[in-house]
PDB file of N, CA and C in Angstrom:
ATOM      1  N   UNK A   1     112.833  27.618-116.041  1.00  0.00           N
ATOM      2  CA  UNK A   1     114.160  27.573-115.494  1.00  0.00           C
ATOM      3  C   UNK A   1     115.168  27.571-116.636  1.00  0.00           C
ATOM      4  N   UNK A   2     116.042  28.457-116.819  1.00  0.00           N
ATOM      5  CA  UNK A   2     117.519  28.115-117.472  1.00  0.00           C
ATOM      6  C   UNK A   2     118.371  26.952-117.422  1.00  0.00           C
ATOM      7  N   UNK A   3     118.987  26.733-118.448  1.00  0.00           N
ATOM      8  CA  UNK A   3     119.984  25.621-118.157  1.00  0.00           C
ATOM      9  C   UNK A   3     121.131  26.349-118.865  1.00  0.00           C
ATOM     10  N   UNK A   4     122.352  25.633-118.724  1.00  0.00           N
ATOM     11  CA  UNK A   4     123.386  25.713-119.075  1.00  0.00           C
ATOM     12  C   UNK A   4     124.132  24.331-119.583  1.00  0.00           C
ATOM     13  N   UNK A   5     124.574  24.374-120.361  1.00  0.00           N
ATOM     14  CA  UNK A   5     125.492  23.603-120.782  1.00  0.00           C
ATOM     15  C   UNK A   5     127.023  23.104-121.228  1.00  0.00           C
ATOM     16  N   UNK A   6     127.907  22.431-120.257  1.00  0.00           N
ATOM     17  CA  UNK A   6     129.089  22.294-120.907  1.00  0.00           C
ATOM     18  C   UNK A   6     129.697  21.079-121.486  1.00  0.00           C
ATOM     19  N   UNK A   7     130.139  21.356-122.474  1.00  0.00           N
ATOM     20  CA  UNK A   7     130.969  20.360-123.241  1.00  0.00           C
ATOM     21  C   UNK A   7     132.164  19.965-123.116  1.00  0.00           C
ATOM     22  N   UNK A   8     132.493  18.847-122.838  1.00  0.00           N
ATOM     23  CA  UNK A   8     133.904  18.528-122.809  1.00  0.00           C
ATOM     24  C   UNK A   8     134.186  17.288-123.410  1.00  0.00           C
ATOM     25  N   UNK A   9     134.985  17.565-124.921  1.00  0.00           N
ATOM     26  CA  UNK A   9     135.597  16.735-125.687  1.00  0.00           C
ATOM     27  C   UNK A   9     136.741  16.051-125.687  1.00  0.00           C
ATOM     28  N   UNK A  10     137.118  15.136-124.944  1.00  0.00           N
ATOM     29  CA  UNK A  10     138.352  14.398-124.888  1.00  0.00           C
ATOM     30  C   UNK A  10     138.890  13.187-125.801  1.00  0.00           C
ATOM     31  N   UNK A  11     140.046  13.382-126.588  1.00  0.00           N
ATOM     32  CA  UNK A  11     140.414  12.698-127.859  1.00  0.00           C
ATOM     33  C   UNK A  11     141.257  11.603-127.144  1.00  0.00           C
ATOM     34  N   UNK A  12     141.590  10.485-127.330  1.00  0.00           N
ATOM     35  CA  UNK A  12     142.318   9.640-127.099  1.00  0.00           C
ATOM     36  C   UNK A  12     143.538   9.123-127.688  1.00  0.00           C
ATOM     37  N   UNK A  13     144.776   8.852-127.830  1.00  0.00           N
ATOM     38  CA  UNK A  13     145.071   7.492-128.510  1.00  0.00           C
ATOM     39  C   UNK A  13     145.067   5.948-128.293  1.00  0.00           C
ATOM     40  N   UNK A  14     145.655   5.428-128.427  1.00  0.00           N
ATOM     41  CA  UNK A  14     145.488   4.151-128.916  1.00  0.00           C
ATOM     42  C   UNK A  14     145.398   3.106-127.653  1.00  0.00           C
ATOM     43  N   UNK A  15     146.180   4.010-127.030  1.00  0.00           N
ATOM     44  CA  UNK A  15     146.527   3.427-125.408  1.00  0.00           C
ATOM     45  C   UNK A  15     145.586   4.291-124.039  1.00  0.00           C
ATOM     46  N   UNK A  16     144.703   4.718-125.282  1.00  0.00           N
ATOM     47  CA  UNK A  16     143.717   5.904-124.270  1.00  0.00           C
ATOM     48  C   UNK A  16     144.155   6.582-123.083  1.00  0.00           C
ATOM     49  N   UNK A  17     145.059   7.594-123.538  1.00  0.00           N
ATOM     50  CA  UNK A  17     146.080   8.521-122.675  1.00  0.00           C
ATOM     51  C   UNK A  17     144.586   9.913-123.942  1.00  0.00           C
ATOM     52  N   UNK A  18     145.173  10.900-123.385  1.00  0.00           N
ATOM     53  CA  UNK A  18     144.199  11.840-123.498  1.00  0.00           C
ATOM     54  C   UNK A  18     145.233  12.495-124.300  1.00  0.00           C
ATOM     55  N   UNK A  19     144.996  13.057-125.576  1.00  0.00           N
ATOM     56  CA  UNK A  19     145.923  13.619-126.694  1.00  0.00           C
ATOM     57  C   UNK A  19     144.819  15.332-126.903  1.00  0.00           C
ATOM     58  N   UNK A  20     143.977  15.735-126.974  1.00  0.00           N
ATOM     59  CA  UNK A  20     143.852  16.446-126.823  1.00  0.00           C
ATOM     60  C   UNK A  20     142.392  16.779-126.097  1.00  0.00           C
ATOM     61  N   UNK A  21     142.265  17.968-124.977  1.00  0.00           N
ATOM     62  CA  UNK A  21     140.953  17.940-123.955  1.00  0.00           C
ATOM     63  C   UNK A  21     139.981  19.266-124.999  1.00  0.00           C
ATOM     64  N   UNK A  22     138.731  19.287-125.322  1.00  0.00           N
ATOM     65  CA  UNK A  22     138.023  20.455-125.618  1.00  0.00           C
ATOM     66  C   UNK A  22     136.874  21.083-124.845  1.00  0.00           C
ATOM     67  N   UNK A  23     136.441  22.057-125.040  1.00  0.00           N
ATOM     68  CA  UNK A  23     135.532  22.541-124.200  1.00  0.00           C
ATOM     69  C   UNK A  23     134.633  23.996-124.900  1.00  0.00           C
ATOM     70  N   UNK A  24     133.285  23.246-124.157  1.00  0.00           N
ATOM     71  CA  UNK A  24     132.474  24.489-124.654  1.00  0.00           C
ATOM     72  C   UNK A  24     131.146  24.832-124.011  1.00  0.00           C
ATOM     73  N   UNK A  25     131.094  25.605-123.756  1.00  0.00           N
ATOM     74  CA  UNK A  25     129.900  26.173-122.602  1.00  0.00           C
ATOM     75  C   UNK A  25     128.630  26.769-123.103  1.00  0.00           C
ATOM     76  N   UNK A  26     128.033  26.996-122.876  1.00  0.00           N
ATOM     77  CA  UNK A  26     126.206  27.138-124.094  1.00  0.00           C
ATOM     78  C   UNK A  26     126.239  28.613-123.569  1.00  0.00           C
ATOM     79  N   UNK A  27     126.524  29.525-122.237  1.00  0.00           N
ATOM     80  CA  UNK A  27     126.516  30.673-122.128  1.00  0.00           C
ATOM     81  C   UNK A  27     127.578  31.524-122.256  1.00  0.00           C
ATOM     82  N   UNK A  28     128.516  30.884-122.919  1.00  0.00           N
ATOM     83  CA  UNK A  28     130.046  31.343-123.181  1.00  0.00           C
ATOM     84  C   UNK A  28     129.755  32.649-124.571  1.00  0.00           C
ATOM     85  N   UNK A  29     130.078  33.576-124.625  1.00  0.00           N
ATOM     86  CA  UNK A  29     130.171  34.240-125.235  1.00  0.00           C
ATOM     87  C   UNK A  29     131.064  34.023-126.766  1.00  0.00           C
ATOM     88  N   UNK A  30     132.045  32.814-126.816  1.00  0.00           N
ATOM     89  CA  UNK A  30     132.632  32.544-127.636  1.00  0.00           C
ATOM     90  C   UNK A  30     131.853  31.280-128.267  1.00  0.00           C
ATOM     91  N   UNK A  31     132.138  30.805-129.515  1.00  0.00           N
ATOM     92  CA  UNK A  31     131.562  30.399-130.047  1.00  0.00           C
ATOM     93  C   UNK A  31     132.093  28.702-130.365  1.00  0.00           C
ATOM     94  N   UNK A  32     133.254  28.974-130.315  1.00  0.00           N
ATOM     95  CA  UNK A  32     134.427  27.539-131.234  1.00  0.00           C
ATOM     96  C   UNK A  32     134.655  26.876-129.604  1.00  0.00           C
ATOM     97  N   UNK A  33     135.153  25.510-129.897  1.00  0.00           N
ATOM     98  CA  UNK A  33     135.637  25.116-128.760  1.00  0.00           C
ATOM     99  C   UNK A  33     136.806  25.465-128.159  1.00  0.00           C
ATOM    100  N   UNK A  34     137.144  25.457-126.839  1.00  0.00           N
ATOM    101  CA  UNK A  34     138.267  26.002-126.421  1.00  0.00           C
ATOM    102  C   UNK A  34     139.082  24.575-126.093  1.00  0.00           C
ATOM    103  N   UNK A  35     140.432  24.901-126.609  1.00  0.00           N
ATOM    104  CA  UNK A  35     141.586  23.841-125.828  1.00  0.00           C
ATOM    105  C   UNK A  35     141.394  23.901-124.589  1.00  0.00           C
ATOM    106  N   UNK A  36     141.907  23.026-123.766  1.00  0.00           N
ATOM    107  CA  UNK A  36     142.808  22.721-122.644  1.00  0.00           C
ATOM    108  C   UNK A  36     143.843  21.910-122.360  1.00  0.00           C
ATOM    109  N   UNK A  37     144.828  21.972-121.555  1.00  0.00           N
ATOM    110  CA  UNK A  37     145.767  20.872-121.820  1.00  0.00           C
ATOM    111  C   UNK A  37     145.783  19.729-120.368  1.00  0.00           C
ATOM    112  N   UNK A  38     144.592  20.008-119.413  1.00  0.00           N
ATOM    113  CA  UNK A  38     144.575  19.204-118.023  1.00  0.00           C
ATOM    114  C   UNK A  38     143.213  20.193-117.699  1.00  0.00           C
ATOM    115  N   UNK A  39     142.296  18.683-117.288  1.00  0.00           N
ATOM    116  CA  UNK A  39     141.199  19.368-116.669  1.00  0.00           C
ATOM    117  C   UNK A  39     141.026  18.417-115.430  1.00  0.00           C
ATOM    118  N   UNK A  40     140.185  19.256-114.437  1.00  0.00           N
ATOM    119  CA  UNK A  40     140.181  18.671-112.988  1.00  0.00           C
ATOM    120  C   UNK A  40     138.231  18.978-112.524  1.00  0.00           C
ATOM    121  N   UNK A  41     137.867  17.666-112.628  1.00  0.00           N
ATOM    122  CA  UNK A  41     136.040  18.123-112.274  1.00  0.00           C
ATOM    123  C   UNK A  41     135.821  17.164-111.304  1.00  0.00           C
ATOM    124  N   UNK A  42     134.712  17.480-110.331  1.00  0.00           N
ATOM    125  CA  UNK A  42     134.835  17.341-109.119  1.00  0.00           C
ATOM    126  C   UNK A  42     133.194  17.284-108.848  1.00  0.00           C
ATOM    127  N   UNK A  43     132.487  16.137-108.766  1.00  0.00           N
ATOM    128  CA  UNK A  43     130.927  16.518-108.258  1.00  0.00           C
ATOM    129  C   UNK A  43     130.574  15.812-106.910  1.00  0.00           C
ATOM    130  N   UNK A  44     129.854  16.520-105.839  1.00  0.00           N
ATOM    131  CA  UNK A  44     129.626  16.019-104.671  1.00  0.00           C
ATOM    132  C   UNK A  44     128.375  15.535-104.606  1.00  0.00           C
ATOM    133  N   UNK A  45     128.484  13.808-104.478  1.00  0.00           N
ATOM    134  CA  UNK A  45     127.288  12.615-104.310  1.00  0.00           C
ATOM    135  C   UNK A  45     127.128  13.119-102.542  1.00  0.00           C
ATOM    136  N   UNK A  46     125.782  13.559-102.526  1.00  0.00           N
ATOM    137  CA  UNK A  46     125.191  14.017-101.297  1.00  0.00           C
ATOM    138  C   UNK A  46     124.559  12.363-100.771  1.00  0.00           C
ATOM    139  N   UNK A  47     124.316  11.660-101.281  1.00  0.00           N
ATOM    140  CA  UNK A  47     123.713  10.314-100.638  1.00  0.00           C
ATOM    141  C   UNK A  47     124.983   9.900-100.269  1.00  0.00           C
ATOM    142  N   UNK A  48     126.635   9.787-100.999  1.00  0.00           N
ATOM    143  CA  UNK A  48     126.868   8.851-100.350  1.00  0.00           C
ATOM    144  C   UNK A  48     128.158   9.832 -99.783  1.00  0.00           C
ATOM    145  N   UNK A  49     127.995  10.965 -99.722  1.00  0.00           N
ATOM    146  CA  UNK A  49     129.080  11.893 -98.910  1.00  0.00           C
ATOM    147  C   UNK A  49     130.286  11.497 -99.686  1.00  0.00           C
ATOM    148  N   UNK A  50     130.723  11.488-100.743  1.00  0.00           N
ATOM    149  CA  UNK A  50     131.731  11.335-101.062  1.00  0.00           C
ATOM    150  C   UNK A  50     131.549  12.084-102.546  1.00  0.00           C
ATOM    151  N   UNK A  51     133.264  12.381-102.860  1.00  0.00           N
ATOM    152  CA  UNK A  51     133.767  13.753-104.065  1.00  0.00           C
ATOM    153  C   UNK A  51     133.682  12.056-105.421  1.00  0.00           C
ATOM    154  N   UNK A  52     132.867  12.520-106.385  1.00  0.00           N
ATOM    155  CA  UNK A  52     133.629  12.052-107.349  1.00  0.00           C
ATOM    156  C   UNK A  52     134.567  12.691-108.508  1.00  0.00           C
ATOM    157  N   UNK A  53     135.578  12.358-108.721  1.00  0.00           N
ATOM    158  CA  UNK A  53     136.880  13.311-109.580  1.00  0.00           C
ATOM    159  C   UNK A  53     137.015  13.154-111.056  1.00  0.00           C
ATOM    160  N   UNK A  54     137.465  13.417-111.792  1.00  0.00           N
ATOM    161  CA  UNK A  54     137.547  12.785-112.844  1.00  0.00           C
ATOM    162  C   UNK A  54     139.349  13.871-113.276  1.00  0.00           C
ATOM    163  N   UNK A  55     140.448  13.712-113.362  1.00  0.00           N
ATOM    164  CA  UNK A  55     141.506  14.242-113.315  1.00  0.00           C
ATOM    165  C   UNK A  55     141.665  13.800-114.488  1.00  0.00           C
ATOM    166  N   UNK A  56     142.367  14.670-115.909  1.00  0.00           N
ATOM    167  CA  UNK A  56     142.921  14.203-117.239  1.00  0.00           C
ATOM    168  C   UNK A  56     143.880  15.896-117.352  1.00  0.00           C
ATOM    169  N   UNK A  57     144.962  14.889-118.385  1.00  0.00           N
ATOM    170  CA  UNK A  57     145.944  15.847-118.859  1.00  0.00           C
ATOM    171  C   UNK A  57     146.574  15.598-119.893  1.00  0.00           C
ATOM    172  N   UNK A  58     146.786  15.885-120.879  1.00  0.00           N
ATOM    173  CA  UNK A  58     147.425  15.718-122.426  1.00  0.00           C
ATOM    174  C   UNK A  58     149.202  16.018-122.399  1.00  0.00           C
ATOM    175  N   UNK A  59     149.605  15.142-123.201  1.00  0.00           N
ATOM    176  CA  UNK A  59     151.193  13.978-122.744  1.00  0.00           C
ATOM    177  C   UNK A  59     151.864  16.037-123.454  1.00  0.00           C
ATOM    178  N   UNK A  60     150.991  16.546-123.915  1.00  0.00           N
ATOM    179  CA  UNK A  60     152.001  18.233-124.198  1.00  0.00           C
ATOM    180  C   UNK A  60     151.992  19.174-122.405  1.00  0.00           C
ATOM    181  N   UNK A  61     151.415  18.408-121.533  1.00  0.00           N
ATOM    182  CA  UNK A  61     151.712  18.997-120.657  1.00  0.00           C
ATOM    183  C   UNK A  61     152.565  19.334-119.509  1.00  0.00           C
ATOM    184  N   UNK A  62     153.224  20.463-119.867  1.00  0.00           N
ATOM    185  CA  UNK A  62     154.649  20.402-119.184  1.00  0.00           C
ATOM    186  C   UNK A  62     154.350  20.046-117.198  1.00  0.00           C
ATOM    187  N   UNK A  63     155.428  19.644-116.739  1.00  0.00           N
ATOM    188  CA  UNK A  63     155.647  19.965-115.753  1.00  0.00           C
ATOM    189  C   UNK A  63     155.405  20.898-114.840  1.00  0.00           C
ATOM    190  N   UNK A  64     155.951  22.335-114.967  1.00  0.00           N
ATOM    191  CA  UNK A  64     155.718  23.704-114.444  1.00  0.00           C
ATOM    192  C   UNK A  64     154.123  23.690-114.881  1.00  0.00           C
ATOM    193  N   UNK A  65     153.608  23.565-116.017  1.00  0.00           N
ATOM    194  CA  UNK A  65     152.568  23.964-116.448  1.00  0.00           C
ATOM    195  C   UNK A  65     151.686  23.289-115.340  1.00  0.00           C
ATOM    196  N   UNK A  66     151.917  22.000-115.240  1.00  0.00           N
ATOM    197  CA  UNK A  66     150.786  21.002-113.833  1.00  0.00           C
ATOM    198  C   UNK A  66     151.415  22.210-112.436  1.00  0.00           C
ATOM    199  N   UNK A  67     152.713  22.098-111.843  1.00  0.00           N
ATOM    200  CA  UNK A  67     151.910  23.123-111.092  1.00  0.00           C
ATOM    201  C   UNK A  67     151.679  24.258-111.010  1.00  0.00           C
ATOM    202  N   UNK A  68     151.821  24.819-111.943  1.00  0.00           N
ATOM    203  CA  UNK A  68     151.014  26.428-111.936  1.00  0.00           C
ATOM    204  C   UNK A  68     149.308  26.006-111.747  1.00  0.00           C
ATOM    205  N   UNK A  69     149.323  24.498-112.635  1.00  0.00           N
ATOM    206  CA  UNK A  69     147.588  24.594-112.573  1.00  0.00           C
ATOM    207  C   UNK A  69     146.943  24.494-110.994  1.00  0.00           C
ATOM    208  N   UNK A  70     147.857  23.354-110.021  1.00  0.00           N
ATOM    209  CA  UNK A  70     147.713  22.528-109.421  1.00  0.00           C
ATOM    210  C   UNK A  70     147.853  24.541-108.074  1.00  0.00           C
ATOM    211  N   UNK A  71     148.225  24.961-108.457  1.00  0.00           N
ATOM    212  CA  UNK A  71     148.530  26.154-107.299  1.00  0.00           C
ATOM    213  C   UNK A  71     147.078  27.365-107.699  1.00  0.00           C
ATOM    214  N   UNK A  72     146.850  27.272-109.090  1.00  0.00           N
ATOM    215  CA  UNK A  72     146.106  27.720-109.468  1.00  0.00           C
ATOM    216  C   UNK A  72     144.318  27.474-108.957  1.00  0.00           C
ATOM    217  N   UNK A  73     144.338  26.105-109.122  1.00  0.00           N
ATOM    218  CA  UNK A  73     143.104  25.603-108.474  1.00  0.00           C
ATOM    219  C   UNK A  73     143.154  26.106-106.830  1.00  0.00           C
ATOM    220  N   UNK A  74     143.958  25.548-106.114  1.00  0.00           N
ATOM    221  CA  UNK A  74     144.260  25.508-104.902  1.00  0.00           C
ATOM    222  C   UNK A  74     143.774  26.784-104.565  1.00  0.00           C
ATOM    223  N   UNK A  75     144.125  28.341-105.317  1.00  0.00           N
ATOM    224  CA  UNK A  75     143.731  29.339-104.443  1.00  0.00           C
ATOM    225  C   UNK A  75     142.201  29.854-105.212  1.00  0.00           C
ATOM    226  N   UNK A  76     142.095  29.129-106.205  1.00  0.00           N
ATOM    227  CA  UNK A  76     140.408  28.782-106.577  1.00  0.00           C
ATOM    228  C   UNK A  76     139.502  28.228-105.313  1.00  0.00           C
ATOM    229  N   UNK A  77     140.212  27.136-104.707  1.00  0.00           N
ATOM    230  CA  UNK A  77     139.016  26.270-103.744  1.00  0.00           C
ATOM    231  C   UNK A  77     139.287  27.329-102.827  1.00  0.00           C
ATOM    232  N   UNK A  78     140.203  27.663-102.407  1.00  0.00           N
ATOM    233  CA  UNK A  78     140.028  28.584-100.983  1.00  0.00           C
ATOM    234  C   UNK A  78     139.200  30.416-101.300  1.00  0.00           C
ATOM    235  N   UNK A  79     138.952  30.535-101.985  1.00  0.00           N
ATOM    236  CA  UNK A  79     138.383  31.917-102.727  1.00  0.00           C
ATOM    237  C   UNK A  79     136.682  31.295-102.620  1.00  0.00           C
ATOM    238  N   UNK A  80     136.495  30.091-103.529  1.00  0.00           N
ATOM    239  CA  UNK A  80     134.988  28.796-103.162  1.00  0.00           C
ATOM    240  C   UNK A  80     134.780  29.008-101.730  1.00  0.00           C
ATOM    241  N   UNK A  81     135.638  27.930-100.954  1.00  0.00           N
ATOM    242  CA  UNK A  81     135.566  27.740 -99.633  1.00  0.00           C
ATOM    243  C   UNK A  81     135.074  29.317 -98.841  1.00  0.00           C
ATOM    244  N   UNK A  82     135.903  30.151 -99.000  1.00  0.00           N
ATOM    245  CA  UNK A  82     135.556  31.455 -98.281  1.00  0.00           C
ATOM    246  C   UNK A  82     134.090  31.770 -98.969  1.00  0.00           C
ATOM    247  N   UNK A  83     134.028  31.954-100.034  1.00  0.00           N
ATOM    248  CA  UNK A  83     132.498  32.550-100.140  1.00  0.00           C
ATOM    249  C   UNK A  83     131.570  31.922 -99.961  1.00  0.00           C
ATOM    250  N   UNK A  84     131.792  30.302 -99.709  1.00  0.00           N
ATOM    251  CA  UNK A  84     130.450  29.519 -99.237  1.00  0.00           C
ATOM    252  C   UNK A  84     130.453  29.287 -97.584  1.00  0.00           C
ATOM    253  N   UNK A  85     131.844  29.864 -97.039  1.00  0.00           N
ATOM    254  CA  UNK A  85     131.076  29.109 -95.749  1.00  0.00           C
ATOM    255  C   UNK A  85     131.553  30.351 -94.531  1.00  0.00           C
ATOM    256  N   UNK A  86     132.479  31.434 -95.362  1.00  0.00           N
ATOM    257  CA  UNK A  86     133.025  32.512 -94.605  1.00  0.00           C
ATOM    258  C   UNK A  86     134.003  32.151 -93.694  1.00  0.00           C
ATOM    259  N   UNK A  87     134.727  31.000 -93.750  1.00  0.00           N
ATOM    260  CA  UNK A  87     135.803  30.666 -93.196  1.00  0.00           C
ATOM    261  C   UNK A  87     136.689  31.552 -93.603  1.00  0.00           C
ATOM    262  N   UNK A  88     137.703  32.823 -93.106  1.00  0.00           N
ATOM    263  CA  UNK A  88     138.010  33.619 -93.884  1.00  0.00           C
ATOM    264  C   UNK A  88     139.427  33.018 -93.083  1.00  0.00           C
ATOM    265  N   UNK A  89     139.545  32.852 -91.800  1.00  0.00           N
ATOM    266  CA  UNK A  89     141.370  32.365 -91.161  1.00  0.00           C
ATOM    267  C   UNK A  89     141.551  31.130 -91.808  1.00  0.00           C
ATOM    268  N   UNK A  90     140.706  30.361 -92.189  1.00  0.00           N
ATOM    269  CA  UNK A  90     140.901  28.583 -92.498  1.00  0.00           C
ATOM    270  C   UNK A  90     141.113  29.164 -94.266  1.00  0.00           C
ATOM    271  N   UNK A  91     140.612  29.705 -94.651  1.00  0.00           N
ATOM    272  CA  UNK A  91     140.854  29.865 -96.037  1.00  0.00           C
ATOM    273  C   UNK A  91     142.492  30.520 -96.422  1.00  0.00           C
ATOM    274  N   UNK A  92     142.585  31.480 -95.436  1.00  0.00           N
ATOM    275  CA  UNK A  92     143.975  32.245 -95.608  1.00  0.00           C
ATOM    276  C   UNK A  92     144.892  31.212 -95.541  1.00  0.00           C
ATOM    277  N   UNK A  93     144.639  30.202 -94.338  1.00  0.00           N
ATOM    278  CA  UNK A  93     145.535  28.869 -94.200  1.00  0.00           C
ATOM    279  C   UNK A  93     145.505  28.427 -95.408  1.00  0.00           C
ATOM    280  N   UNK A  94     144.766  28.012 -96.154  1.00  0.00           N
ATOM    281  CA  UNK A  94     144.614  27.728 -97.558  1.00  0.00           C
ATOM    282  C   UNK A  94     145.531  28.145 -98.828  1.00  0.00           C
ATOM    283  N   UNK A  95     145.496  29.508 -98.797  1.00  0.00           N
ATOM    284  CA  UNK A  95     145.855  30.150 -99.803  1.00  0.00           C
ATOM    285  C   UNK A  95     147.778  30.485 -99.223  1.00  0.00           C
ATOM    286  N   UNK A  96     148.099  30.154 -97.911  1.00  0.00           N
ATOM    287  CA  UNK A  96     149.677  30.472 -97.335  1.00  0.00           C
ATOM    288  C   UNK A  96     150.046  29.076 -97.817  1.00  0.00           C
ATOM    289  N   UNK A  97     149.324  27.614 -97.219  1.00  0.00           N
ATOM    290  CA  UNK A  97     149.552  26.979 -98.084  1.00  0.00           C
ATOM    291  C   UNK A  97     150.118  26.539 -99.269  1.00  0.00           C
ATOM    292  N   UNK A  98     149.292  26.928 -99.979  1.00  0.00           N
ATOM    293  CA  UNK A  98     149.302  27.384-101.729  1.00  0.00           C
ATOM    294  C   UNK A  98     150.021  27.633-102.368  1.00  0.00           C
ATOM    295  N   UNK A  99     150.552  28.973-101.349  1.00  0.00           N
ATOM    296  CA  UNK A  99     152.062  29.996-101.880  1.00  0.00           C
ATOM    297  C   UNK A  99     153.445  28.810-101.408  1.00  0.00           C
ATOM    298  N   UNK A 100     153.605  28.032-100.292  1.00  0.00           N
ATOM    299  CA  UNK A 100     154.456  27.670-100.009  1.00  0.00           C
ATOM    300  C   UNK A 100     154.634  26.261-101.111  1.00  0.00           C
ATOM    301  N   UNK A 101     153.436  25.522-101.581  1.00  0.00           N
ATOM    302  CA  UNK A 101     153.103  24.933-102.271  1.00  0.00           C
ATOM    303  C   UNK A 101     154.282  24.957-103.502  1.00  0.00           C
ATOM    304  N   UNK A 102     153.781  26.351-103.897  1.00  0.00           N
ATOM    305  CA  UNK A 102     153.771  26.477-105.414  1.00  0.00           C
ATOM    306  C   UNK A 102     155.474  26.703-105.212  1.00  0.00           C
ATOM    307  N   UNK A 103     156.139  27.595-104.162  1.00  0.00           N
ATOM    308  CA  UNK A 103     157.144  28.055-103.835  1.00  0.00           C
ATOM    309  C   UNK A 103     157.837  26.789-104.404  1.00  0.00           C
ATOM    310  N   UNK A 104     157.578  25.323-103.486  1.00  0.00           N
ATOM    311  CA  UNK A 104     158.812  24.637-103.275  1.00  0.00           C
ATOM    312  C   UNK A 104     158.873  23.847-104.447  1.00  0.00           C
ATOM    313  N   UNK A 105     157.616  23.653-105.483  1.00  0.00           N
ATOM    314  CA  UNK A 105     157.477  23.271-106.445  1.00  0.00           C
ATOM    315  C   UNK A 105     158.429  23.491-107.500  1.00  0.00           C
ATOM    316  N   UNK A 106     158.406  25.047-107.823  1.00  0.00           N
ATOM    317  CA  UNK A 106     159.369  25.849-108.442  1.00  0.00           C
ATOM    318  C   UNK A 106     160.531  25.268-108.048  1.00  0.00           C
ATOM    319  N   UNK A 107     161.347  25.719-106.743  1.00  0.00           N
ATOM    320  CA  UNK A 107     162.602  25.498-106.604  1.00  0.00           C
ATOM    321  C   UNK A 107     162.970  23.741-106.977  1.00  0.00           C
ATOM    322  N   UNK A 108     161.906  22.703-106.892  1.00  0.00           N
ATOM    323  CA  UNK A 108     161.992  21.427-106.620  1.00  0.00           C
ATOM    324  C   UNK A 108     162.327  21.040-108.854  1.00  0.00           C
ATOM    325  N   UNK A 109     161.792  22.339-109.552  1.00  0.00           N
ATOM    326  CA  UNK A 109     161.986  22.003-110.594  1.00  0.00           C
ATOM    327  C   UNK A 109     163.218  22.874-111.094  1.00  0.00           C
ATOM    328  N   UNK A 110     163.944  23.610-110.190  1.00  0.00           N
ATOM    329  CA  UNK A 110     165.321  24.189-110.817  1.00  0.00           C
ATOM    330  C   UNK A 110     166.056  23.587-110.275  1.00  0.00           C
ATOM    331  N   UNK A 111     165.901  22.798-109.104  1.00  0.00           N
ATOM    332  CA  UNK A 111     166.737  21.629-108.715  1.00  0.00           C
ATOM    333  C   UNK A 111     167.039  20.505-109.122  1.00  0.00           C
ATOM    334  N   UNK A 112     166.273  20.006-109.855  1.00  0.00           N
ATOM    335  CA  UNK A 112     166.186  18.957-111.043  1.00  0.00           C
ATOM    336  C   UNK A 112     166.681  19.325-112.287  1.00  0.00           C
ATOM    337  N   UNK A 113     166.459  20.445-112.842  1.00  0.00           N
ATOM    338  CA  UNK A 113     167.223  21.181-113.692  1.00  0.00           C
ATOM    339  C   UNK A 113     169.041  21.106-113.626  1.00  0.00           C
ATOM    340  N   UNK A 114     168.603  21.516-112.784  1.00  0.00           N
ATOM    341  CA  UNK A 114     170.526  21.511-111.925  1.00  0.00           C
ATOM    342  C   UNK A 114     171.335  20.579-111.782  1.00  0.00           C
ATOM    343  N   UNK A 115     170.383  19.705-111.741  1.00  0.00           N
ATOM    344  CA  UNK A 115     171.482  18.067-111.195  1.00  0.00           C
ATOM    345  C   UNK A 115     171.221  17.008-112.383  1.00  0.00           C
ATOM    346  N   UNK A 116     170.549  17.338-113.419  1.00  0.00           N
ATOM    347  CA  UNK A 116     170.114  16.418-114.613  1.00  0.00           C
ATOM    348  C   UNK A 116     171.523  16.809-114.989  1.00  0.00           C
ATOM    349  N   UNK A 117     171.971  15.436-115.751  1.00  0.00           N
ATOM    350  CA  UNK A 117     173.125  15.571-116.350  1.00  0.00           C
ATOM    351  C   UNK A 117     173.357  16.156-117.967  1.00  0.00           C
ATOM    352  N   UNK A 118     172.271  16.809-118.637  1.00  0.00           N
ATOM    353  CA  UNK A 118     171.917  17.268-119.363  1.00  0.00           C
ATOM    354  C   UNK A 118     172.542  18.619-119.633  1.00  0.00           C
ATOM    355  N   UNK A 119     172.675  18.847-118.725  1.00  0.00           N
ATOM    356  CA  UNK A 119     172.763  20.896-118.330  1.00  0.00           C
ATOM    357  C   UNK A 119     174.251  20.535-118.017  1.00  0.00           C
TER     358      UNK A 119
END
């Protein structure tokens, strides 16, 4: 049997906030570790029916940048969801979702933009 392997290096400071995330995969074609600036892993305990999560993100990560990721995943699980279970109307719900998601996100950060007394 094959295995695979991934690496994920997470640096700390002092107050163990996550300063920088790394990563590296054994069938990855590249060789060096790769940055990230927010990672999101997710494994399903079949004994006790429940997701365990593990959510981290490094203090350089903008705002917009969380949700582009956060819209990004989202039409990841529904693309998952459809090819494992062929829910193809519940997935579209998913991914309209997603778009409206990401939509109000955006406007919710030029609106804040707008009214900061900064600008």
């Amino acid at each position: 049997m094959k295995q695979s392997t991934i690496q994920i290096r997470v640096d700390l400071n002092d107050h163990k906030i996550p300063e920088h995330i790394r990563w590296q995969a054994s069938d990855s074609h590249l060789q060096e570790e790769q940055k990230a600036k927010a990672l999101c892993l997710a494994f399903w305990d079949g004994a006790d029916q429940t997701a365990l999560r593990i959510d981290l993100w490094t203090n350089d990560m903008r705002v917009d940048e969380m949700g582009d990721f956060y819209f990004q995943m989202m039409m990841g699980m529904a693309d998952t969801l459809q090819r494992s279970t062929g829910q193809e109307t519940l997935c579209a719900d998913m991914k309209t979702f997603a778009n409206a998601f990401h939509q109000r996100f955006r406007n919710n950060l030029i609106t804040k933009d707008e009214s900061s007394p900064n600008t």
